[in-house]
N, C-alpha and C. Protein backbone atom coordinates (compact mmCIF):
# COMPACT_ATOMS: atom_id res chain seq x y z
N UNK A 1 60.79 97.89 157.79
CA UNK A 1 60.53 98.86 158.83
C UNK A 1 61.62 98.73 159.88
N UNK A 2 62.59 100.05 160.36
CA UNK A 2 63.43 100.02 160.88
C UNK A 2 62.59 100.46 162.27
N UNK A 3 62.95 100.13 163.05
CA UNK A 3 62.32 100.62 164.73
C UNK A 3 63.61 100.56 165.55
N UNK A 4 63.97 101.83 166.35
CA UNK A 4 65.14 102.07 167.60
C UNK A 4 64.43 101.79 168.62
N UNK A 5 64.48 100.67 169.19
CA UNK A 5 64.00 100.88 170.43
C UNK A 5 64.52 101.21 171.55
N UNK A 6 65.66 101.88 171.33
CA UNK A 6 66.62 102.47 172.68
C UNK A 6 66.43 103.51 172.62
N UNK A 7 67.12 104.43 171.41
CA UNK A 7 67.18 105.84 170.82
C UNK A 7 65.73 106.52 171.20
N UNK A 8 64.91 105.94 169.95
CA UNK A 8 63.39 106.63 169.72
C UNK A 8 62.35 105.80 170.09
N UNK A 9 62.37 105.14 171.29
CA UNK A 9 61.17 104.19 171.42
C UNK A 9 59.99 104.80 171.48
N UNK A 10 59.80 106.00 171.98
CA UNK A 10 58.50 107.30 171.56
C UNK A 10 57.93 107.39 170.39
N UNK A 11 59.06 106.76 169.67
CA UNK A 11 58.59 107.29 167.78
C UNK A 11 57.86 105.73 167.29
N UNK A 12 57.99 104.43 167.97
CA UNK A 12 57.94 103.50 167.63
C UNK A 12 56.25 102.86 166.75
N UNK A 13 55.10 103.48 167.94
CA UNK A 13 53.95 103.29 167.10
C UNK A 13 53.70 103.70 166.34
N UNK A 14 54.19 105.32 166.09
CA UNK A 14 53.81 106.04 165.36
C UNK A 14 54.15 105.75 163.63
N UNK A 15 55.81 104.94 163.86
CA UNK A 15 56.11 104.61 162.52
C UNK A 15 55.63 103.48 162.46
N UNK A 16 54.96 102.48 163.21
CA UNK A 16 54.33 101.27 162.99
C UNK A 16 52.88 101.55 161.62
N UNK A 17 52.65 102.48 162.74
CA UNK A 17 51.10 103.34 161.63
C UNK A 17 51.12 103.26 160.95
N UNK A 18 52.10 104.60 160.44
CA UNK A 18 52.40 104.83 159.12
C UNK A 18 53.05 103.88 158.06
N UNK A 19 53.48 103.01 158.69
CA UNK A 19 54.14 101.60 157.87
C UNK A 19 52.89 101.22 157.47
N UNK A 20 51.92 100.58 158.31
CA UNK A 20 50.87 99.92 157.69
C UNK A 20 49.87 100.61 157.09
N UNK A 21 50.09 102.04 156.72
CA UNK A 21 48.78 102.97 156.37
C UNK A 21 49.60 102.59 155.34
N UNK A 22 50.78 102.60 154.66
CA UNK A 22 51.74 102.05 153.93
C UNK A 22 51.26 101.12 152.83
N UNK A 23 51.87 100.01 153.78
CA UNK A 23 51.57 98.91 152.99
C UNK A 23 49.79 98.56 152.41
N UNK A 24 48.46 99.42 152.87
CA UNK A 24 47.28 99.45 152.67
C UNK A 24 47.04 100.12 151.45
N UNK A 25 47.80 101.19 151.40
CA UNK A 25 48.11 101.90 150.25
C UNK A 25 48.54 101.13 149.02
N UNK A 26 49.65 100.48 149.32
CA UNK A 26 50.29 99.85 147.99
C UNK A 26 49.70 98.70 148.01
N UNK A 27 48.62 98.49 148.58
CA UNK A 27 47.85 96.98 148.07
C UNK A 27 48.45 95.75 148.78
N UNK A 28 49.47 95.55 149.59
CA UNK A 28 50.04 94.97 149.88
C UNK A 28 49.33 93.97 150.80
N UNK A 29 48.54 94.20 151.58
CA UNK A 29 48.04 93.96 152.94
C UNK A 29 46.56 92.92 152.42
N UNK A 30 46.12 93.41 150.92
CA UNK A 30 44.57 92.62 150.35
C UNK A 30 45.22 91.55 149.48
N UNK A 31 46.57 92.03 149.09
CA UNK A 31 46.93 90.46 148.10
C UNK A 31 46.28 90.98 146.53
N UNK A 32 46.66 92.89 146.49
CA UNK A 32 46.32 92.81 145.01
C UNK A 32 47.60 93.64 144.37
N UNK A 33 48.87 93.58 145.26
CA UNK A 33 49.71 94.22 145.13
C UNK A 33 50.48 94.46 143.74
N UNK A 34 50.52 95.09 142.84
CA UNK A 34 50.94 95.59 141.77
C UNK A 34 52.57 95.50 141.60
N UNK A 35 53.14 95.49 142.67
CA UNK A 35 54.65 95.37 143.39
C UNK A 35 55.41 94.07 142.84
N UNK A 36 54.21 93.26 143.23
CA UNK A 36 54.17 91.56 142.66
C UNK A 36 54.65 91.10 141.91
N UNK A 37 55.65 91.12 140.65
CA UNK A 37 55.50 90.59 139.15
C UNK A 37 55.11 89.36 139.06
N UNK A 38 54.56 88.99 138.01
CA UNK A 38 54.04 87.75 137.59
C UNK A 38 55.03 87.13 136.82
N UNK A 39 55.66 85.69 137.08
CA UNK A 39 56.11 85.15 136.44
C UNK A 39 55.43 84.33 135.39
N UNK A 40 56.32 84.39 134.10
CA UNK A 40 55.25 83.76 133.27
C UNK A 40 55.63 82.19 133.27
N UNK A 41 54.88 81.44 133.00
CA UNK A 41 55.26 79.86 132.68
C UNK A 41 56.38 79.73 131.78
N UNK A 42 57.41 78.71 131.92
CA UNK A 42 58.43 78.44 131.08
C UNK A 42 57.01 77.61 130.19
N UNK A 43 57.85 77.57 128.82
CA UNK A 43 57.21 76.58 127.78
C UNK A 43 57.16 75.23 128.22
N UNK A 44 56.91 74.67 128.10
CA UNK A 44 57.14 72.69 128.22
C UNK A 44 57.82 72.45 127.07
N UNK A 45 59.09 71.73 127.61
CA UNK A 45 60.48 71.31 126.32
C UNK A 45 59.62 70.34 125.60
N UNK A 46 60.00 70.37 124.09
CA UNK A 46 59.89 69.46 122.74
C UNK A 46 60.51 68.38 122.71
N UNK A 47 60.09 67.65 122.50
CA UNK A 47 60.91 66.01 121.88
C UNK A 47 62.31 66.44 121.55
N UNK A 48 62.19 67.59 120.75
CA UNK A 48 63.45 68.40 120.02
C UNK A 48 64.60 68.67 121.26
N UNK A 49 63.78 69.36 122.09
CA UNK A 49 64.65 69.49 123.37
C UNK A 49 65.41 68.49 124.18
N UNK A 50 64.44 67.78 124.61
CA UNK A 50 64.99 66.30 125.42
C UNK A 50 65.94 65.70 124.55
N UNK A 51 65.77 65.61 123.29
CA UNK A 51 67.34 64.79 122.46
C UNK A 51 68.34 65.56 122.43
N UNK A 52 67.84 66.60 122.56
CA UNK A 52 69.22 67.91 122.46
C UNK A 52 70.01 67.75 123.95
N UNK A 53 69.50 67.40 125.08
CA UNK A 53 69.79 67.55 126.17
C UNK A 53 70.23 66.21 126.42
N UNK A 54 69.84 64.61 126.19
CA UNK A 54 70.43 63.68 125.88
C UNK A 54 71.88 63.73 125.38
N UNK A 55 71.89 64.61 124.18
CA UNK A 55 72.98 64.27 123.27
C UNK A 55 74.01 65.34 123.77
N UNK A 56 73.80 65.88 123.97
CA UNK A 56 74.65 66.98 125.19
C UNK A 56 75.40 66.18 126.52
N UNK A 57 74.23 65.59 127.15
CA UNK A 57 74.96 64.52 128.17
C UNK A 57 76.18 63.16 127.94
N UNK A 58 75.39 62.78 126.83
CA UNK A 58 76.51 61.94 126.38
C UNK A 58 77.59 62.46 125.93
N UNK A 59 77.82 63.74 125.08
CA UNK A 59 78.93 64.14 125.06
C UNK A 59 79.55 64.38 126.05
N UNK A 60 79.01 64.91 127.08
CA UNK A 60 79.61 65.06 128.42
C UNK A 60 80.05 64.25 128.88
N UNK A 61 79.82 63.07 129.28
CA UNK A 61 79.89 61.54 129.47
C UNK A 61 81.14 60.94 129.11
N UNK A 62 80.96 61.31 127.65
CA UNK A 62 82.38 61.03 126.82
C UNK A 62 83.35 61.21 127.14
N UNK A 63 83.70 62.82 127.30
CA UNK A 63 84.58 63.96 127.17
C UNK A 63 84.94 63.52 129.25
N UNK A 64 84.55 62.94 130.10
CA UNK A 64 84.33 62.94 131.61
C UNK A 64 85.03 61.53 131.33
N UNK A 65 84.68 60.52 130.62
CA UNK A 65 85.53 59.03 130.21
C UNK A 65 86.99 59.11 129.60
N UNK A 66 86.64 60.09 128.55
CA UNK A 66 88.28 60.78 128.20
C UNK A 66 89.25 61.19 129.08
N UNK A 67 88.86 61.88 130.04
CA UNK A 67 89.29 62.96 130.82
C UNK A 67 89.94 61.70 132.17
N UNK A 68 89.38 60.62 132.06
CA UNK A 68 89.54 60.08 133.61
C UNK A 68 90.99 59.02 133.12
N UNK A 69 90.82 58.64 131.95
CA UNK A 69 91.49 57.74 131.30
C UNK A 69 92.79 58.24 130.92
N UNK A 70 92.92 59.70 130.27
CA UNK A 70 94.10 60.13 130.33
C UNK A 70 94.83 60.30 131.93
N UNK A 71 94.03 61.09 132.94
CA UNK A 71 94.48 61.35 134.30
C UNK A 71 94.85 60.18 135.07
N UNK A 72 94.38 58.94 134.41
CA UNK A 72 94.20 57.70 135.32
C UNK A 72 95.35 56.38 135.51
N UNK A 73 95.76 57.22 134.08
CA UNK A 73 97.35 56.13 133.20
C UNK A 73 96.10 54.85 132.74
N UNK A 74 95.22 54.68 132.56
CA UNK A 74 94.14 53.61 132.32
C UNK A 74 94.27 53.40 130.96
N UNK A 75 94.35 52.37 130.10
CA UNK A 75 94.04 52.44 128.58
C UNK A 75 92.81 52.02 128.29
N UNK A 76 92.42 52.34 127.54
CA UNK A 76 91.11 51.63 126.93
C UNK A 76 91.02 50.88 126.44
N UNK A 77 90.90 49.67 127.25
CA UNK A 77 91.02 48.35 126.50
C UNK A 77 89.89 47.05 127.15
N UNK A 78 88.57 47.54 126.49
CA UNK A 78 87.93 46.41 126.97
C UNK A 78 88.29 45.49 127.40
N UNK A 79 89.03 44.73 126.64
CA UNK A 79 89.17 42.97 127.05
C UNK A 79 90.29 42.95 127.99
N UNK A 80 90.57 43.83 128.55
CA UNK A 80 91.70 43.52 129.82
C UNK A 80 90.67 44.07 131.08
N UNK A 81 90.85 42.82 131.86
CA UNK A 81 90.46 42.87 132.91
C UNK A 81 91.71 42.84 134.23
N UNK A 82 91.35 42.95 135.47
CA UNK A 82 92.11 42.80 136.80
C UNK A 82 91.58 41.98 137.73
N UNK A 83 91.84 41.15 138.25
CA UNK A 83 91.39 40.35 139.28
C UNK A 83 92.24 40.73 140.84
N UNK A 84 91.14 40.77 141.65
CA UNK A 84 90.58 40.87 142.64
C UNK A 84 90.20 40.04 143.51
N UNK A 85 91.26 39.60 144.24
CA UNK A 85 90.92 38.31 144.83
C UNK A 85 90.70 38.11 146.39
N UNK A 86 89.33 37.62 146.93
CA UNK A 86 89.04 37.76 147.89
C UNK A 86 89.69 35.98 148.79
N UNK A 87 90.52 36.46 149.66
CA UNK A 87 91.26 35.00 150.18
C UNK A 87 90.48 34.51 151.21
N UNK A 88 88.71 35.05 151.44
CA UNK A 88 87.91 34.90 152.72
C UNK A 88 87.11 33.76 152.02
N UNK A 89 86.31 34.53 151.04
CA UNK A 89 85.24 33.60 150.43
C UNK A 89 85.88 32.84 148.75
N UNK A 90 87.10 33.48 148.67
CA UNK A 90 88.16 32.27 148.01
C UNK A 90 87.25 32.79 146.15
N UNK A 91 86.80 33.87 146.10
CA UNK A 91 85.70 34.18 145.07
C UNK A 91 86.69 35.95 144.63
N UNK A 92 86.86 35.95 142.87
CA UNK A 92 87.65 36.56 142.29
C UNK A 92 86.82 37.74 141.52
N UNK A 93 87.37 38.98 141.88
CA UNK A 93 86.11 39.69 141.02
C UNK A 93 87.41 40.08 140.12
N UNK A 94 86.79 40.37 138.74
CA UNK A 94 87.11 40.64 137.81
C UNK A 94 86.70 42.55 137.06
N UNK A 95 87.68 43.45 137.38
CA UNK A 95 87.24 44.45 136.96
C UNK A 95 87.86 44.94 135.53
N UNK A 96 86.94 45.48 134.60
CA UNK A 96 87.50 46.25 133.36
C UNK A 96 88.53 47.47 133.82
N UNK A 97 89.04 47.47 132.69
CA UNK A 97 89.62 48.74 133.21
C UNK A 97 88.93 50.08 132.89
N UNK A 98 88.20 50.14 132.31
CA UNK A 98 87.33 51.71 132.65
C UNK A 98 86.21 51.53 134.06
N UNK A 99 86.56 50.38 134.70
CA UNK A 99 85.63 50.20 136.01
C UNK A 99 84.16 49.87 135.46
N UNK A 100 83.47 49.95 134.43
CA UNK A 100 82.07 49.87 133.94
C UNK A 100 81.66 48.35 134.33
N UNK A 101 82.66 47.27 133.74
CA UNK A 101 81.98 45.61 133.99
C UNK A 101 82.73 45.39 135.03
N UNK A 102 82.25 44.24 135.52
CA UNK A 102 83.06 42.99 136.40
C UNK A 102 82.35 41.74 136.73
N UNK A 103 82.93 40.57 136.28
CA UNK A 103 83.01 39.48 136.55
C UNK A 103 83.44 39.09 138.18
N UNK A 104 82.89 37.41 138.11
CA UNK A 104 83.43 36.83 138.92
C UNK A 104 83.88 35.53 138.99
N UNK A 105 84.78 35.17 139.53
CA UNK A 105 85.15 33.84 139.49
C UNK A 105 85.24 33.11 141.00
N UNK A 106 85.45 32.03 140.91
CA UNK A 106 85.12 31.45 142.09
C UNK A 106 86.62 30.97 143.00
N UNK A 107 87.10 30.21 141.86
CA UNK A 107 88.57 29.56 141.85
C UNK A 107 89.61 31.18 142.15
N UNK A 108 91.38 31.06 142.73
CA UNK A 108 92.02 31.87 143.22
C UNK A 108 92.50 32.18 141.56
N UNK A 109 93.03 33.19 141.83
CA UNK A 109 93.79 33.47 139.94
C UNK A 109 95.22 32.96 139.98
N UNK A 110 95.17 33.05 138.78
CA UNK A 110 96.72 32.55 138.55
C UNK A 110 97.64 33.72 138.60
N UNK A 111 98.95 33.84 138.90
CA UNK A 111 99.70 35.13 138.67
C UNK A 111 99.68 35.35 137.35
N UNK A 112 99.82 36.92 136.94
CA UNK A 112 100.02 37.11 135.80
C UNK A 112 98.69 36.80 134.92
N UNK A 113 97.35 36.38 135.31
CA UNK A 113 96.62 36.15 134.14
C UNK A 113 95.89 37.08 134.18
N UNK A 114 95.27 37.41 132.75
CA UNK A 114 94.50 38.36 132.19
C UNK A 114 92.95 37.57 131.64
N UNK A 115 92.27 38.02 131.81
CA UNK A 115 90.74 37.36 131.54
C UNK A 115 89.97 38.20 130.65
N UNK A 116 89.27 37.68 129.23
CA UNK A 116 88.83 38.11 128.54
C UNK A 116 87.12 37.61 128.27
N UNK A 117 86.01 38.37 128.33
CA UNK A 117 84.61 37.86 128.06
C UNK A 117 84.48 36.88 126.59
């Protein structure tokens, strides 16, 4: 409902009225409005579904591990790790190179060493 209240403020109840003789008409006003559509219920997903949607993610997952490793200069190489050495609490973290594990050590590292699980 558009209302001028500068222009036509004379006209203002009158289209109020007729708005709501309106909306009484189209049911609107009792809550049995026909206007309404009814949405229907989605189904509830299948066992079938949820693995489908699993196995979808992991490909995603994959293809997102691929993707970071080429952009990253990173190789994929489990057993190479990087150390991380904290000179406060004198304690060495050890990260993979896809970032997933890390170790720790206590002792400072040696230059040049590589640490394998």
């Amino acid at each position: 409902l558009l209302c001028d209240a500068v222009n036509q403020e004379e006209l203002t109840e009158d289209r109020v009225v007729q708005w709501v003789a309106q909306l009484k008409e189209e049911g609107i006003l009792d809550g049995s409005s026909s206007a309404t559509p009814e949405v229907a219920a989605a189904p509830a997903p299948t066992a079938a579904d949820e693995i489908n949607v699993v196995k979808e993610l992991e490909e995603q997952s994959r293809i997102l591990d691929e993707n970071i490793m080429t952009h990253s200069g990173l190789k994929n190489d489990s057993d190479s790790f990087t150390p991380h050495h904290n000179p406060v609490t004198g304690r060495t973290m050890w990260t993979s190179a896809d970032g997933r594990t890390c170790y720790y050590t206590v002792d400072a590292p040696k230059v040049g060493t590589k640490f394998s699980p």
